[in-house]
PDB file of N, CA and C in Angstrom:
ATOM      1  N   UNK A   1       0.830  -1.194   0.000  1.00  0.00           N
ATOM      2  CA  UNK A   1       0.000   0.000   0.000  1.00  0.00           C
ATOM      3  C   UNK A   1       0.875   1.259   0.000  1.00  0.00           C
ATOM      4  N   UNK A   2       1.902   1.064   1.182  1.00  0.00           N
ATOM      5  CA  UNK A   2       2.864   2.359   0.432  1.00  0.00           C
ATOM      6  C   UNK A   2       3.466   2.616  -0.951  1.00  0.00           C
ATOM      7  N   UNK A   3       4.034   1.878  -1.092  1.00  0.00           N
ATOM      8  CA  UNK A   3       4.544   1.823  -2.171  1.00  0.00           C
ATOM      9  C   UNK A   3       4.251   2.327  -3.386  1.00  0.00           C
ATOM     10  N   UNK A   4       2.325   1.958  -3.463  1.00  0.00           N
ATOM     11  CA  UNK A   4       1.806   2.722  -4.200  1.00  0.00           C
ATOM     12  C   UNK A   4       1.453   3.602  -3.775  1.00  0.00           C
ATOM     13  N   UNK A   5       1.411   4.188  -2.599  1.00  0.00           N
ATOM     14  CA  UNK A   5       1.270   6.005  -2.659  1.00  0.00           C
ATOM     15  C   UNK A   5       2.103   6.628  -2.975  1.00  0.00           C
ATOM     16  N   UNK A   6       3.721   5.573  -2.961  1.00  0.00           N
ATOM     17  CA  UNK A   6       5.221   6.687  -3.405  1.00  0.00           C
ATOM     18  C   UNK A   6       5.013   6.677  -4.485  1.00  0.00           C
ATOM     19  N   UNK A   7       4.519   5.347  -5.205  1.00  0.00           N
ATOM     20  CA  UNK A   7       4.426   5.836  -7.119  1.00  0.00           C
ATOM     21  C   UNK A   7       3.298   6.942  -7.620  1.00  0.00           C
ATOM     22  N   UNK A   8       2.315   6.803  -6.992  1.00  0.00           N
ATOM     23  CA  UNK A   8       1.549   8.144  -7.192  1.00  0.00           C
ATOM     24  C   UNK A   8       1.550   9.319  -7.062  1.00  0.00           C
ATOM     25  N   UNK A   9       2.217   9.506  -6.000  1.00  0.00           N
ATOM     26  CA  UNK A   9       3.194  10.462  -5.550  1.00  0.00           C
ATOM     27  C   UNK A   9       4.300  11.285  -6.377  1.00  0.00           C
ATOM     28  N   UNK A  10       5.289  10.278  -6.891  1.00  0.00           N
ATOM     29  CA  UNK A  10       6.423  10.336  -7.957  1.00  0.00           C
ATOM     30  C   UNK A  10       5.874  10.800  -8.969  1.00  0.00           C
ATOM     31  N   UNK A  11       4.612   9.907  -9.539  1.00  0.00           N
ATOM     32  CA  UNK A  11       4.166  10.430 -10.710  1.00  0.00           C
ATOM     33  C   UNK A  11       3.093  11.332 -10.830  1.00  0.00           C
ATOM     34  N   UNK A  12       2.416  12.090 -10.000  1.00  0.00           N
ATOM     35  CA  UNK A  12       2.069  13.140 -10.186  1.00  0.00           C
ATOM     36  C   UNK A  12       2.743  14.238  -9.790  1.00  0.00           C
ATOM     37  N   UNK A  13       3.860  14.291  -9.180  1.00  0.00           N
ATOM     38  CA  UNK A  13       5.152  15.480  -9.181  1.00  0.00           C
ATOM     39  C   UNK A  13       5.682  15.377 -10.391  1.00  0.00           C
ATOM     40  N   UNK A  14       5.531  14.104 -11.254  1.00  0.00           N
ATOM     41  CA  UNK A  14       6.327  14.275 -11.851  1.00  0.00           C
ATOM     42  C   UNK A  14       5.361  14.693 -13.345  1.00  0.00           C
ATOM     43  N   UNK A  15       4.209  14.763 -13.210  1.00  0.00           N
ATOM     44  CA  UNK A  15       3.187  14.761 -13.846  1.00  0.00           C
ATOM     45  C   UNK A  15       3.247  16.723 -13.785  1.00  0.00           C
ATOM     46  N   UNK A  16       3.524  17.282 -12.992  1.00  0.00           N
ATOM     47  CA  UNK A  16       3.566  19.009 -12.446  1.00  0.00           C
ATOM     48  C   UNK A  16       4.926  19.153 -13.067  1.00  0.00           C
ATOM     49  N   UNK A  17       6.013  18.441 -13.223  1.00  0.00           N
ATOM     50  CA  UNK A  17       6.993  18.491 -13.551  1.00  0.00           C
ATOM     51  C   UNK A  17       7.336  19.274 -15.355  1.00  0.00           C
ATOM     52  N   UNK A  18       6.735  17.641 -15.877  1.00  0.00           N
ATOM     53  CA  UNK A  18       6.437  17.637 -16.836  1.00  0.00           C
ATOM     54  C   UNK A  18       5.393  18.458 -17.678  1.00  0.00           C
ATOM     55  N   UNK A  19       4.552  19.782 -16.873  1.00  0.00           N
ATOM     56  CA  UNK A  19       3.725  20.245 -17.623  1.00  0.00           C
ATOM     57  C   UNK A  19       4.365  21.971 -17.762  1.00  0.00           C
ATOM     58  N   UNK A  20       5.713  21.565 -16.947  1.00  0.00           N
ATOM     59  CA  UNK A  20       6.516  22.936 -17.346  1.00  0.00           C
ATOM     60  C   UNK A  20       7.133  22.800 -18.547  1.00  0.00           C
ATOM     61  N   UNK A  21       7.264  21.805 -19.222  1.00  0.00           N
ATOM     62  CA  UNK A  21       8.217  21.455 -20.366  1.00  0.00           C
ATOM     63  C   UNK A  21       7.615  21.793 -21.430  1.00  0.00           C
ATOM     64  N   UNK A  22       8.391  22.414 -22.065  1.00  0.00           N
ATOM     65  CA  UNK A  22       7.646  22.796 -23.649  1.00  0.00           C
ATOM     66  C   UNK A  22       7.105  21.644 -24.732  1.00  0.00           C
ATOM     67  N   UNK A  23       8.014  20.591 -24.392  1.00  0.00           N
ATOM     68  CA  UNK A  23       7.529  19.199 -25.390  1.00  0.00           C
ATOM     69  C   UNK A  23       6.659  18.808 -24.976  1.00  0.00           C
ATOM     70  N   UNK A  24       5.388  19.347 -24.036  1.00  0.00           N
ATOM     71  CA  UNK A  24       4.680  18.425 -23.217  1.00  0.00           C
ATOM     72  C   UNK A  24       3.238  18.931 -24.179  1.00  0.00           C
ATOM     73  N   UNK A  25       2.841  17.698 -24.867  1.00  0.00           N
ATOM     74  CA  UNK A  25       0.883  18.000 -25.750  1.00  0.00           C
ATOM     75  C   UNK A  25       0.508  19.002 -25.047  1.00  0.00           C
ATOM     76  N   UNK A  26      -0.227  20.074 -25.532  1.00  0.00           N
ATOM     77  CA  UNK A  26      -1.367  20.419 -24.948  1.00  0.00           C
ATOM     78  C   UNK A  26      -2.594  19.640 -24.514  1.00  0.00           C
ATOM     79  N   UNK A  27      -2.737  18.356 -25.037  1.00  0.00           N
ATOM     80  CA  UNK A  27      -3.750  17.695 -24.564  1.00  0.00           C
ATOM     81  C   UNK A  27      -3.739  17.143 -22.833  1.00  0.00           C
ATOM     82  N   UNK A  28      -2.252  16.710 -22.806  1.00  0.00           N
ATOM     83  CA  UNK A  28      -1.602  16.665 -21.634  1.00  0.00           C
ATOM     84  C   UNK A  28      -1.971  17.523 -20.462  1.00  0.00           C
ATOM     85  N   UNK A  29      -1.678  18.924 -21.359  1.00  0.00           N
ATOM     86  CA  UNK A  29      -1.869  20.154 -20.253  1.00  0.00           C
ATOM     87  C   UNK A  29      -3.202  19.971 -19.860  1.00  0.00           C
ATOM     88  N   UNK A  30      -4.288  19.921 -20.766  1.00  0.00           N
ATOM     89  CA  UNK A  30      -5.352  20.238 -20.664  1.00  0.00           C
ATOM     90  C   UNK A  30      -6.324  19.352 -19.424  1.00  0.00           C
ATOM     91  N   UNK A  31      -5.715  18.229 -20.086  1.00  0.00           N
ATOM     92  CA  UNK A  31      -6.710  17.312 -18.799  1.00  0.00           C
ATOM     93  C   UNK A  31      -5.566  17.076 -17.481  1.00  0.00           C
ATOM     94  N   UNK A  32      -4.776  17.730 -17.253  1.00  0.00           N
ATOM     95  CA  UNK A  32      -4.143  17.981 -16.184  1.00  0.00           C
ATOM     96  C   UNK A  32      -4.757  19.185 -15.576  1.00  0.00           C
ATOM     97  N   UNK A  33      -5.222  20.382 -16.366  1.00  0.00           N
ATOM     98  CA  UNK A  33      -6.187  21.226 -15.479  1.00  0.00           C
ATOM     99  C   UNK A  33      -7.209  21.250 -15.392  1.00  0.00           C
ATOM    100  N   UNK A  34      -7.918  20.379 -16.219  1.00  0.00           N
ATOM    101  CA  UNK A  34      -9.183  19.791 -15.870  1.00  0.00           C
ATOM    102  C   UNK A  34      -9.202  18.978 -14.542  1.00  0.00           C
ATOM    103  N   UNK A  35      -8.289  18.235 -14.555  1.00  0.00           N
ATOM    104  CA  UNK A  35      -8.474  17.342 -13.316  1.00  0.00           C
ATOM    105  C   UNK A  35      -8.032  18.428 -12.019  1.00  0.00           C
ATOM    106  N   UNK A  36      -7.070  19.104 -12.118  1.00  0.00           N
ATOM    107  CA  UNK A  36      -7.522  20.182 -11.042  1.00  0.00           C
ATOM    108  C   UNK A  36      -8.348  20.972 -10.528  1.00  0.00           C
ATOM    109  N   UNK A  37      -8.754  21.202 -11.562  1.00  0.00           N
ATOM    110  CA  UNK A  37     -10.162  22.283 -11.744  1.00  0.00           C
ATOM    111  C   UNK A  37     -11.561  21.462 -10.930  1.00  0.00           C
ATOM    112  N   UNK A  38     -11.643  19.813 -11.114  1.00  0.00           N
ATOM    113  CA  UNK A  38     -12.218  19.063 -10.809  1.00  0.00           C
ATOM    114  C   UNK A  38     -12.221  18.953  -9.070  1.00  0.00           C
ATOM    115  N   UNK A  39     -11.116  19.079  -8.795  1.00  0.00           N
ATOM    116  CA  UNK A  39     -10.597  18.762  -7.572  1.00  0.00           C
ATOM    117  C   UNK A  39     -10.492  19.788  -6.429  1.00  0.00           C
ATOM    118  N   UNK A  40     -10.419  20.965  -7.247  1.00  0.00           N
ATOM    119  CA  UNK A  40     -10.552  21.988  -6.634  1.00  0.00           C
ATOM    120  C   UNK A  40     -12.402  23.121  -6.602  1.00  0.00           C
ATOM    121  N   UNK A  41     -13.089  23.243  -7.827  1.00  0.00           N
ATOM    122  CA  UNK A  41     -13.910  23.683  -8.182  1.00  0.00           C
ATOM    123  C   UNK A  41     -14.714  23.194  -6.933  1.00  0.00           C
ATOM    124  N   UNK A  42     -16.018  23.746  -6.145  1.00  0.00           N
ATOM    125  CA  UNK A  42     -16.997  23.168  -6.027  1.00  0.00           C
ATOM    126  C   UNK A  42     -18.079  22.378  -6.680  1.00  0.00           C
ATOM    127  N   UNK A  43     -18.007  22.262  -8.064  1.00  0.00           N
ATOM    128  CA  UNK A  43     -18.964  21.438  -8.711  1.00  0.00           C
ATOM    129  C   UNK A  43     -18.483  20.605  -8.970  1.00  0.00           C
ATOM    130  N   UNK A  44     -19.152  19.281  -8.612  1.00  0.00           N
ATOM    131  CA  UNK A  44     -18.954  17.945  -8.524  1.00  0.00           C
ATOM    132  C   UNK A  44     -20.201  17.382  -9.112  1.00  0.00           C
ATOM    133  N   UNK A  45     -20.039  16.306  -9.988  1.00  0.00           N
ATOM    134  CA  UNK A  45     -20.955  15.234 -10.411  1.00  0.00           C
ATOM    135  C   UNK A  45     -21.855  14.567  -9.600  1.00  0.00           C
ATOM    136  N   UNK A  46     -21.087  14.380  -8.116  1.00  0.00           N
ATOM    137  CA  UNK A  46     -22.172  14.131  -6.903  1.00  0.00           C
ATOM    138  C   UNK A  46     -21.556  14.770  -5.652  1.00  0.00           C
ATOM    139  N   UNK A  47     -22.389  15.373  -5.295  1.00  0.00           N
ATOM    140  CA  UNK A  47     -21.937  16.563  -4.092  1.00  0.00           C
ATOM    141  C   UNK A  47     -21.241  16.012  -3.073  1.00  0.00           C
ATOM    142  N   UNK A  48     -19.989  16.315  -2.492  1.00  0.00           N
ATOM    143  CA  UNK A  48     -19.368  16.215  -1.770  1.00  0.00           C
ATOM    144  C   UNK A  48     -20.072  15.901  -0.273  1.00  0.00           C
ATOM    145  N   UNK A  49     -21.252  16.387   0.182  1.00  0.00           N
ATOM    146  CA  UNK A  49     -22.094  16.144   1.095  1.00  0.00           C
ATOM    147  C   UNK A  49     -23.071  14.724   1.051  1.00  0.00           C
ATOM    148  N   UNK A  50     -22.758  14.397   0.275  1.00  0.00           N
ATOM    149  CA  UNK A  50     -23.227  12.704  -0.199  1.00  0.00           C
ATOM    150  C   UNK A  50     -22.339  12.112   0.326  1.00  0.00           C
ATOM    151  N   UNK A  51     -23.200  11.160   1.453  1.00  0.00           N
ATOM    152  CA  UNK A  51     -22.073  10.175   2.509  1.00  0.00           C
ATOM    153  C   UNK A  51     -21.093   9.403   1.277  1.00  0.00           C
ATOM    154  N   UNK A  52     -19.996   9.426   1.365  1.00  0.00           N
ATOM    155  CA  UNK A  52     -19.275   7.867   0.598  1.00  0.00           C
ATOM    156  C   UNK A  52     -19.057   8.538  -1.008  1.00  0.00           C
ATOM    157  N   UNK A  53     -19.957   8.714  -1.443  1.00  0.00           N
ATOM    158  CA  UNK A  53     -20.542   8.452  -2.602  1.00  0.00           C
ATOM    159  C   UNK A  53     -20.025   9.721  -3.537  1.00  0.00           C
ATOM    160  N   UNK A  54     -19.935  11.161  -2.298  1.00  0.00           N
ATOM    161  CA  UNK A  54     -20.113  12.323  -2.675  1.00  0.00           C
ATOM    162  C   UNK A  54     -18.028  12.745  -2.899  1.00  0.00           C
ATOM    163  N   UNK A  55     -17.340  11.622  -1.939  1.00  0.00           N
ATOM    164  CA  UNK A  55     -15.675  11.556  -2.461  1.00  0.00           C
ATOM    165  C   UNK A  55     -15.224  10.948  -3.479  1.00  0.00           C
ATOM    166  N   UNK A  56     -16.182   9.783  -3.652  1.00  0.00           N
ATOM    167  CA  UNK A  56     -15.514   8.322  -4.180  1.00  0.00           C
ATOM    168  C   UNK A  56     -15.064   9.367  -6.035  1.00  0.00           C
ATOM    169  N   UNK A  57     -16.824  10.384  -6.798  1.00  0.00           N
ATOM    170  CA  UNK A  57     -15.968  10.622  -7.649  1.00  0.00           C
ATOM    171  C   UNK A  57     -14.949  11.635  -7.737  1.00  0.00           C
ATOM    172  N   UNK A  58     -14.173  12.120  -6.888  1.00  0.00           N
ATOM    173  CA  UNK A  58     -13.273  12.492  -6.516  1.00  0.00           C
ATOM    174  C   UNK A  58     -12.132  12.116  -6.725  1.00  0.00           C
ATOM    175  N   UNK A  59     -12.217  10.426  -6.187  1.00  0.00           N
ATOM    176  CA  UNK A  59     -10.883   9.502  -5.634  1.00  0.00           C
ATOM    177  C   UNK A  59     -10.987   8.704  -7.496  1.00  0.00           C
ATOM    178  N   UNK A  60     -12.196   9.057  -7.490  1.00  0.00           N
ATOM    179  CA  UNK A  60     -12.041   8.317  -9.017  1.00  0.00           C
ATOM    180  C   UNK A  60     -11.524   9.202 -10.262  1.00  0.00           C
ATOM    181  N   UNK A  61     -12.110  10.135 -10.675  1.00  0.00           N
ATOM    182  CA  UNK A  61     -11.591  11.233 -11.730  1.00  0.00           C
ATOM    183  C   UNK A  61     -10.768  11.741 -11.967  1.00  0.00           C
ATOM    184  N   UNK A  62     -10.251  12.638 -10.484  1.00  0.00           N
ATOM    185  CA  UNK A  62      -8.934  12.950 -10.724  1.00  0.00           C
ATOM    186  C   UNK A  62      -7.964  11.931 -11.017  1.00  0.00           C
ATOM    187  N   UNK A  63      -7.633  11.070 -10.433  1.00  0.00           N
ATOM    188  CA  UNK A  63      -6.385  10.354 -10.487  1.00  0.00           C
ATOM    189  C   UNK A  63      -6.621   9.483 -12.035  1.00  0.00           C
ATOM    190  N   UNK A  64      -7.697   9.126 -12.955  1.00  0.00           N
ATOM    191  CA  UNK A  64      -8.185   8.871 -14.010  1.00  0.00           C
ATOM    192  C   UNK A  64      -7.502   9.964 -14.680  1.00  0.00           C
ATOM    193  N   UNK A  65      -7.763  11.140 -14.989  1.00  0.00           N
ATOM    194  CA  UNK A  65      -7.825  12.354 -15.755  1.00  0.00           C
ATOM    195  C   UNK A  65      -6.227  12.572 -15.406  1.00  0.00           C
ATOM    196  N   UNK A  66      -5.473  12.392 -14.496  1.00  0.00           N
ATOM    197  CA  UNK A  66      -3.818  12.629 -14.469  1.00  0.00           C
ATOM    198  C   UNK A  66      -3.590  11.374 -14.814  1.00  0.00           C
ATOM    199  N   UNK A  67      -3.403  10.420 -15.019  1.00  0.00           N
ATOM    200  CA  UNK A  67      -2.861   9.020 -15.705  1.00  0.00           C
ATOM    201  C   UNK A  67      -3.038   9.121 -17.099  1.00  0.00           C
ATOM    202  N   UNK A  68      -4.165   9.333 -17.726  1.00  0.00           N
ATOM    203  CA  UNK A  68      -4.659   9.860 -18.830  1.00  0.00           C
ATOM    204  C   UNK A  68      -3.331  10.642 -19.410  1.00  0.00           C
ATOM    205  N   UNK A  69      -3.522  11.854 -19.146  1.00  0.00           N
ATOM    206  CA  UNK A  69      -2.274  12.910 -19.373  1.00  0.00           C
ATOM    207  C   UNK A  69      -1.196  12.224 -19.454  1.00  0.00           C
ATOM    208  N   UNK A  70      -0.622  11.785 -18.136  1.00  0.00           N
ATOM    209  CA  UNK A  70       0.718  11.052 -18.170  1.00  0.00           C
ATOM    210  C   UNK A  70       0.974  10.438 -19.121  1.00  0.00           C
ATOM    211  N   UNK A  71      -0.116   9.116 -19.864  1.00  0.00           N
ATOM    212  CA  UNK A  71       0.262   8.605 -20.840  1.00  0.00           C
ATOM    213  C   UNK A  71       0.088   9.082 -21.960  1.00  0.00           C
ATOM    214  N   UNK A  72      -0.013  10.336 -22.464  1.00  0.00           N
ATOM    215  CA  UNK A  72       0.283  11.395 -23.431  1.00  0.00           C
ATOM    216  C   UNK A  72       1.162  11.841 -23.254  1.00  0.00           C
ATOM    217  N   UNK A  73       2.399  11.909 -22.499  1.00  0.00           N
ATOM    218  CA  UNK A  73       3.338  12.372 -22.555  1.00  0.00           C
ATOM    219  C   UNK A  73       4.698  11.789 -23.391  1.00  0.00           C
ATOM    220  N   UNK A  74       5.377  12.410 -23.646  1.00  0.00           N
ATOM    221  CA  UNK A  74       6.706  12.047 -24.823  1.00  0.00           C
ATOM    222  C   UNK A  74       7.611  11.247 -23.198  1.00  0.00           C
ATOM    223  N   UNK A  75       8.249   9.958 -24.026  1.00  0.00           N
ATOM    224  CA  UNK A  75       9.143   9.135 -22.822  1.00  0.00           C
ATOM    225  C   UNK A  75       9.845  10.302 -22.471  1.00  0.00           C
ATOM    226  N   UNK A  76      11.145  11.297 -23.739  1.00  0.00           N
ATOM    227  CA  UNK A  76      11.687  11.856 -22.446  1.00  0.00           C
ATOM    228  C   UNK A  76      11.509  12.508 -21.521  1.00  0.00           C
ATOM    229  N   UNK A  77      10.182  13.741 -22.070  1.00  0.00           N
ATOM    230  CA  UNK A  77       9.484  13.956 -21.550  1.00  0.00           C
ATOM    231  C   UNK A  77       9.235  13.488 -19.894  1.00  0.00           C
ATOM    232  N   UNK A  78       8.989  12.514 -20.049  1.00  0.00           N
ATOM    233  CA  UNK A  78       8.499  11.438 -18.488  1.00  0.00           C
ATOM    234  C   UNK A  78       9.326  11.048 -18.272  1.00  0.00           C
ATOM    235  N   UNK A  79      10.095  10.759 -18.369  1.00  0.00           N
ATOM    236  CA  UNK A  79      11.625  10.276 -17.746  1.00  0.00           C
ATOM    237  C   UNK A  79      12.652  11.176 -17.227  1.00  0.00           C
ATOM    238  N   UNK A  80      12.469  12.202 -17.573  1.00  0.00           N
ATOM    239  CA  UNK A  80      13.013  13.858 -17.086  1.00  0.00           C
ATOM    240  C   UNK A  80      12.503  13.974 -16.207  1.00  0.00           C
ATOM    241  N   UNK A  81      11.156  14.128 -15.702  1.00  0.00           N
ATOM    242  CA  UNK A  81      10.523  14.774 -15.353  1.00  0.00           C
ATOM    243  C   UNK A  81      10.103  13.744 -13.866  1.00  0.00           C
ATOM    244  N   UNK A  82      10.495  12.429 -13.912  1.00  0.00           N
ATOM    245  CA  UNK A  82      10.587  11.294 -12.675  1.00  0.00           C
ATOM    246  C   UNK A  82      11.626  11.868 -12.372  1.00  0.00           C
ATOM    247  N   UNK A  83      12.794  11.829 -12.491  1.00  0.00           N
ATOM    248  CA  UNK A  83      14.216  12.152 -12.481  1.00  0.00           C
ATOM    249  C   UNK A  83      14.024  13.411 -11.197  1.00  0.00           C
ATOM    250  N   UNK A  84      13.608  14.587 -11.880  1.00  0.00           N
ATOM    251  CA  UNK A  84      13.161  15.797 -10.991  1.00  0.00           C
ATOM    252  C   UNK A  84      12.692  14.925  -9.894  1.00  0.00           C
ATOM    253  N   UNK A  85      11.405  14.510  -9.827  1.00  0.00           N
ATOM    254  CA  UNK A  85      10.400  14.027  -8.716  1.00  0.00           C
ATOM    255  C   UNK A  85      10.968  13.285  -8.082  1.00  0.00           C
ATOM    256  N   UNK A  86      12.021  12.633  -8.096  1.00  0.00           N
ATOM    257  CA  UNK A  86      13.144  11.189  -7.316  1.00  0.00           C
ATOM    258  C   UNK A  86      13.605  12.610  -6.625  1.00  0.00           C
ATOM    259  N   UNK A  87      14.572  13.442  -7.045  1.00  0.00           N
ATOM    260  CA  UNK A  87      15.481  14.628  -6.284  1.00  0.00           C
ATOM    261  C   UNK A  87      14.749  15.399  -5.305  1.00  0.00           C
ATOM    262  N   UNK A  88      13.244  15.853  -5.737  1.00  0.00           N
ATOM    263  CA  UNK A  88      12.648  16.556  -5.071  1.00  0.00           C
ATOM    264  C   UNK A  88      12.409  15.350  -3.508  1.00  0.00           C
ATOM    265  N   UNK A  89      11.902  14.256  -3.589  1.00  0.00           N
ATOM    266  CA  UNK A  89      12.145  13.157  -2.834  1.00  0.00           C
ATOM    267  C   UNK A  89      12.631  12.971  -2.035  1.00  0.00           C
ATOM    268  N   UNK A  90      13.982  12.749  -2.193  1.00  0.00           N
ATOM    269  CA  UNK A  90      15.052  12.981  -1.909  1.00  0.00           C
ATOM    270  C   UNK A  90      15.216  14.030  -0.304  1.00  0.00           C
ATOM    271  N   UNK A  91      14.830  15.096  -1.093  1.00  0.00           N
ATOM    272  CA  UNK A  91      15.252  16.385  -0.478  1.00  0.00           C
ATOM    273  C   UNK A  91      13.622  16.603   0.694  1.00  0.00           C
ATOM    274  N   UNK A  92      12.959  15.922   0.147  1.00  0.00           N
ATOM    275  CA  UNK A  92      11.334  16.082   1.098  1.00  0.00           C
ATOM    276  C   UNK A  92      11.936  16.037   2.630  1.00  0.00           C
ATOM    277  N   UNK A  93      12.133  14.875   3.577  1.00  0.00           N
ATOM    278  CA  UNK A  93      12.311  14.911   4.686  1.00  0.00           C
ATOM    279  C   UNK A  93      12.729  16.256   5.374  1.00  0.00           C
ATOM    280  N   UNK A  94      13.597  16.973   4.756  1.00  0.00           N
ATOM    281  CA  UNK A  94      14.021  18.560   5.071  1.00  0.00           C
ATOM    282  C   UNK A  94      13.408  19.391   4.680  1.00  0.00           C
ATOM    283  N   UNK A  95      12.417  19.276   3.980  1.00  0.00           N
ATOM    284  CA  UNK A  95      11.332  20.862   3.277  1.00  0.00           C
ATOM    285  C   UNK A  95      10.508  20.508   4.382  1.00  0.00           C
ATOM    286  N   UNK A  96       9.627  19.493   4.414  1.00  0.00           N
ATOM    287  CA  UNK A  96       8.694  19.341   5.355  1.00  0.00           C
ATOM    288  C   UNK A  96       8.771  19.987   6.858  1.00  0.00           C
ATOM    289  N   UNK A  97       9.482  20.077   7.338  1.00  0.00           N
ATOM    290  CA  UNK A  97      10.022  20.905   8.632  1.00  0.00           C
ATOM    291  C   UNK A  97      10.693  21.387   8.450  1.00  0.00           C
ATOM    292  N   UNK A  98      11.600  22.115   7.586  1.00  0.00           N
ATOM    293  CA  UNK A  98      11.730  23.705   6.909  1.00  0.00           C
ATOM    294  C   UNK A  98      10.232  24.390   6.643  1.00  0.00           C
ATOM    295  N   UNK A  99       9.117  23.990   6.091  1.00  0.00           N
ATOM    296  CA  UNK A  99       8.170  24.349   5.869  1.00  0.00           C
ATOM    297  C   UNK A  99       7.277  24.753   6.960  1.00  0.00           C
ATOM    298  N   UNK A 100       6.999  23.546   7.974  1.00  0.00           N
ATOM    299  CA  UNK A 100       6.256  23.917   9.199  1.00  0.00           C
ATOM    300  C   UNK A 100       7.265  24.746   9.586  1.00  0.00           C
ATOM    301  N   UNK A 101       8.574  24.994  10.200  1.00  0.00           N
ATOM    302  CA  UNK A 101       8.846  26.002  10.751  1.00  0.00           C
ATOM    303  C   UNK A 101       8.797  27.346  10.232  1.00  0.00           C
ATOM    304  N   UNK A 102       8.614  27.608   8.641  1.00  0.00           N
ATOM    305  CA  UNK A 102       8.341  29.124   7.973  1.00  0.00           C
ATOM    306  C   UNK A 102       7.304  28.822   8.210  1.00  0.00           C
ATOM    307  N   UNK A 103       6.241  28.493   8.588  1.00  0.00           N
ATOM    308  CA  UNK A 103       4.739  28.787   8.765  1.00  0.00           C
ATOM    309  C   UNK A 103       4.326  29.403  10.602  1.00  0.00           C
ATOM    310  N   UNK A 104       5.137  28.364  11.176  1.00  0.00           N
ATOM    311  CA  UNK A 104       4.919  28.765  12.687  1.00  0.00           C
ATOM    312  C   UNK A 104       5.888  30.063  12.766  1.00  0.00           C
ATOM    313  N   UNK A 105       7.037  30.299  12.248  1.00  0.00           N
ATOM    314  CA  UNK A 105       7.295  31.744  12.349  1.00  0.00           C
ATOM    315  C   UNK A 105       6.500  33.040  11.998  1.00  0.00           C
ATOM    316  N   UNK A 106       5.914  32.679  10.702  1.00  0.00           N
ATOM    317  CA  UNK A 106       4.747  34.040  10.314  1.00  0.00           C
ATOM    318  C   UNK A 106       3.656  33.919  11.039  1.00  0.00           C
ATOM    319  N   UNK A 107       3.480  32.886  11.538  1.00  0.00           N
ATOM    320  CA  UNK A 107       2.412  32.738  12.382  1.00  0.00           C
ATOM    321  C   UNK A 107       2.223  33.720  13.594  1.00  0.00           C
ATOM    322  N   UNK A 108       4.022  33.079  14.185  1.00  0.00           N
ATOM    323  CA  UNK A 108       4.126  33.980  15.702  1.00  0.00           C
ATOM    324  C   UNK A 108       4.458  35.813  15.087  1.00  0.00           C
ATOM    325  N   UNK A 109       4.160  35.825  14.225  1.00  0.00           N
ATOM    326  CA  UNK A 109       5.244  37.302  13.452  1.00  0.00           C
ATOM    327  C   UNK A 109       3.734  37.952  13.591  1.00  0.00           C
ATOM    328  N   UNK A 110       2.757  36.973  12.689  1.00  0.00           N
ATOM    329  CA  UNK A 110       1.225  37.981  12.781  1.00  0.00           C
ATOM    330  C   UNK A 110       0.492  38.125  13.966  1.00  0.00           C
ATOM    331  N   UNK A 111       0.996  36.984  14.953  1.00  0.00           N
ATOM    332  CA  UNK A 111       0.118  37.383  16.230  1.00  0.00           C
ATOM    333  C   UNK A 111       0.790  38.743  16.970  1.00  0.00           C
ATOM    334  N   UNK A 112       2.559  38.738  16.763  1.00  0.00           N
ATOM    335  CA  UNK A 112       3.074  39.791  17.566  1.00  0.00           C
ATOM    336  C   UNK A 112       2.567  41.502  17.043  1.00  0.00           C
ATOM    337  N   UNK A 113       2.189  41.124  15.786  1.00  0.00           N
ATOM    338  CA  UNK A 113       1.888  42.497  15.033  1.00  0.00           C
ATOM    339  C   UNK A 113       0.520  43.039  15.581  1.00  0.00           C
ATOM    340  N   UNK A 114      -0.496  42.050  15.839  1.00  0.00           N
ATOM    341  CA  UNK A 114      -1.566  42.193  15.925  1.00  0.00           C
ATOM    342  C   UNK A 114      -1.893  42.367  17.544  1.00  0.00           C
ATOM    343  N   UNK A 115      -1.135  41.982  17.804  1.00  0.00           N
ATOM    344  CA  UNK A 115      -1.180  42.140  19.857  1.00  0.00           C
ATOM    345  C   UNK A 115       0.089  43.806  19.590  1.00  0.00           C
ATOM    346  N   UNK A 116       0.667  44.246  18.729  1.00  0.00           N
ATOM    347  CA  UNK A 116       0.973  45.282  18.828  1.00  0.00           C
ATOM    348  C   UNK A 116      -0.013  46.377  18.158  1.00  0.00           C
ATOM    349  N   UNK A 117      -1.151  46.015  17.441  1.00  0.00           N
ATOM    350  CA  UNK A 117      -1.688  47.428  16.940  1.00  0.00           C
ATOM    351  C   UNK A 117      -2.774  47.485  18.037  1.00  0.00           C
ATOM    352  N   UNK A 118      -3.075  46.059  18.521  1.00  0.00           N
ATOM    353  CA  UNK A 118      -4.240  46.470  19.467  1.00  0.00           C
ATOM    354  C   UNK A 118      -4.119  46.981  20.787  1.00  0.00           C
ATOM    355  N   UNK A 119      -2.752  46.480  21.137  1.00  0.00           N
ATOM    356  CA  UNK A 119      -2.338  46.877  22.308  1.00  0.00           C
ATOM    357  C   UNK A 119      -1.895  48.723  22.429  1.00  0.00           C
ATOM    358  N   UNK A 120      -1.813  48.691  21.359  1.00  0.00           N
ATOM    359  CA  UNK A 120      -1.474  50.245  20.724  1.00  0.00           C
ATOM    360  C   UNK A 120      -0.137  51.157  20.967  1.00  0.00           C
TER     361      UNK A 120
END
């Protein structure tokens, strides 16, 4: 089960990767922002407030609609573009808490600002 979340993982970084590249279809592009648009948009095929029913096409479309793409892509294309997503990988364990800590700093930065205008 992990394993396949690291390949899904890999390959949709590497799927974001690959849609910076100029050799990459527009068809590629396209249902790569469709499937975002999907994922992000509030309109859904069955409302998100539908027990079960209202994620599943969610868990189903998007990841359909980026595989799709992927396999429109040129090999080097996709093989470049894993390459990136292995390095970025790589380097994850240290962004991830590089990250929470730039967040809890602006965090404590906006509360000090805000306990300074009110405090006056």
């Amino acid at each position: 089960m992990i394993a396949r979340i690291r390949s899904g993982w890999r390959d949709s970084l590497a799927l974001l990767f690959a849609l910076g590249d100029r050799r990459t279809p527009a068809g590629a592009k396209l249902m790569a922002a469709l499937a975002v648009a999907y994922a992000l948009l509030p309109l859904d095929l069955l409302p998100d407030l539908t027990p079960v029913l209202g994620l599943a096409d969610d868990v189903l479309i998007v990841p359909t609609l980026l595989a799709l793409a992927a396999r429109t892509l040129p090999e080097p294309v996709l093989t470049q573009a894993r390459g990136r997503s292995l390095r970025v990988q790589r380097r994850l364990p240290w962004l991830i808490p590089t990250g929470i800590a730039a967040l809890l700093l602006l965090m404590a930065l906006g509360g000090w600002l805000l306990w300074r205008a009110v405090s006056g």
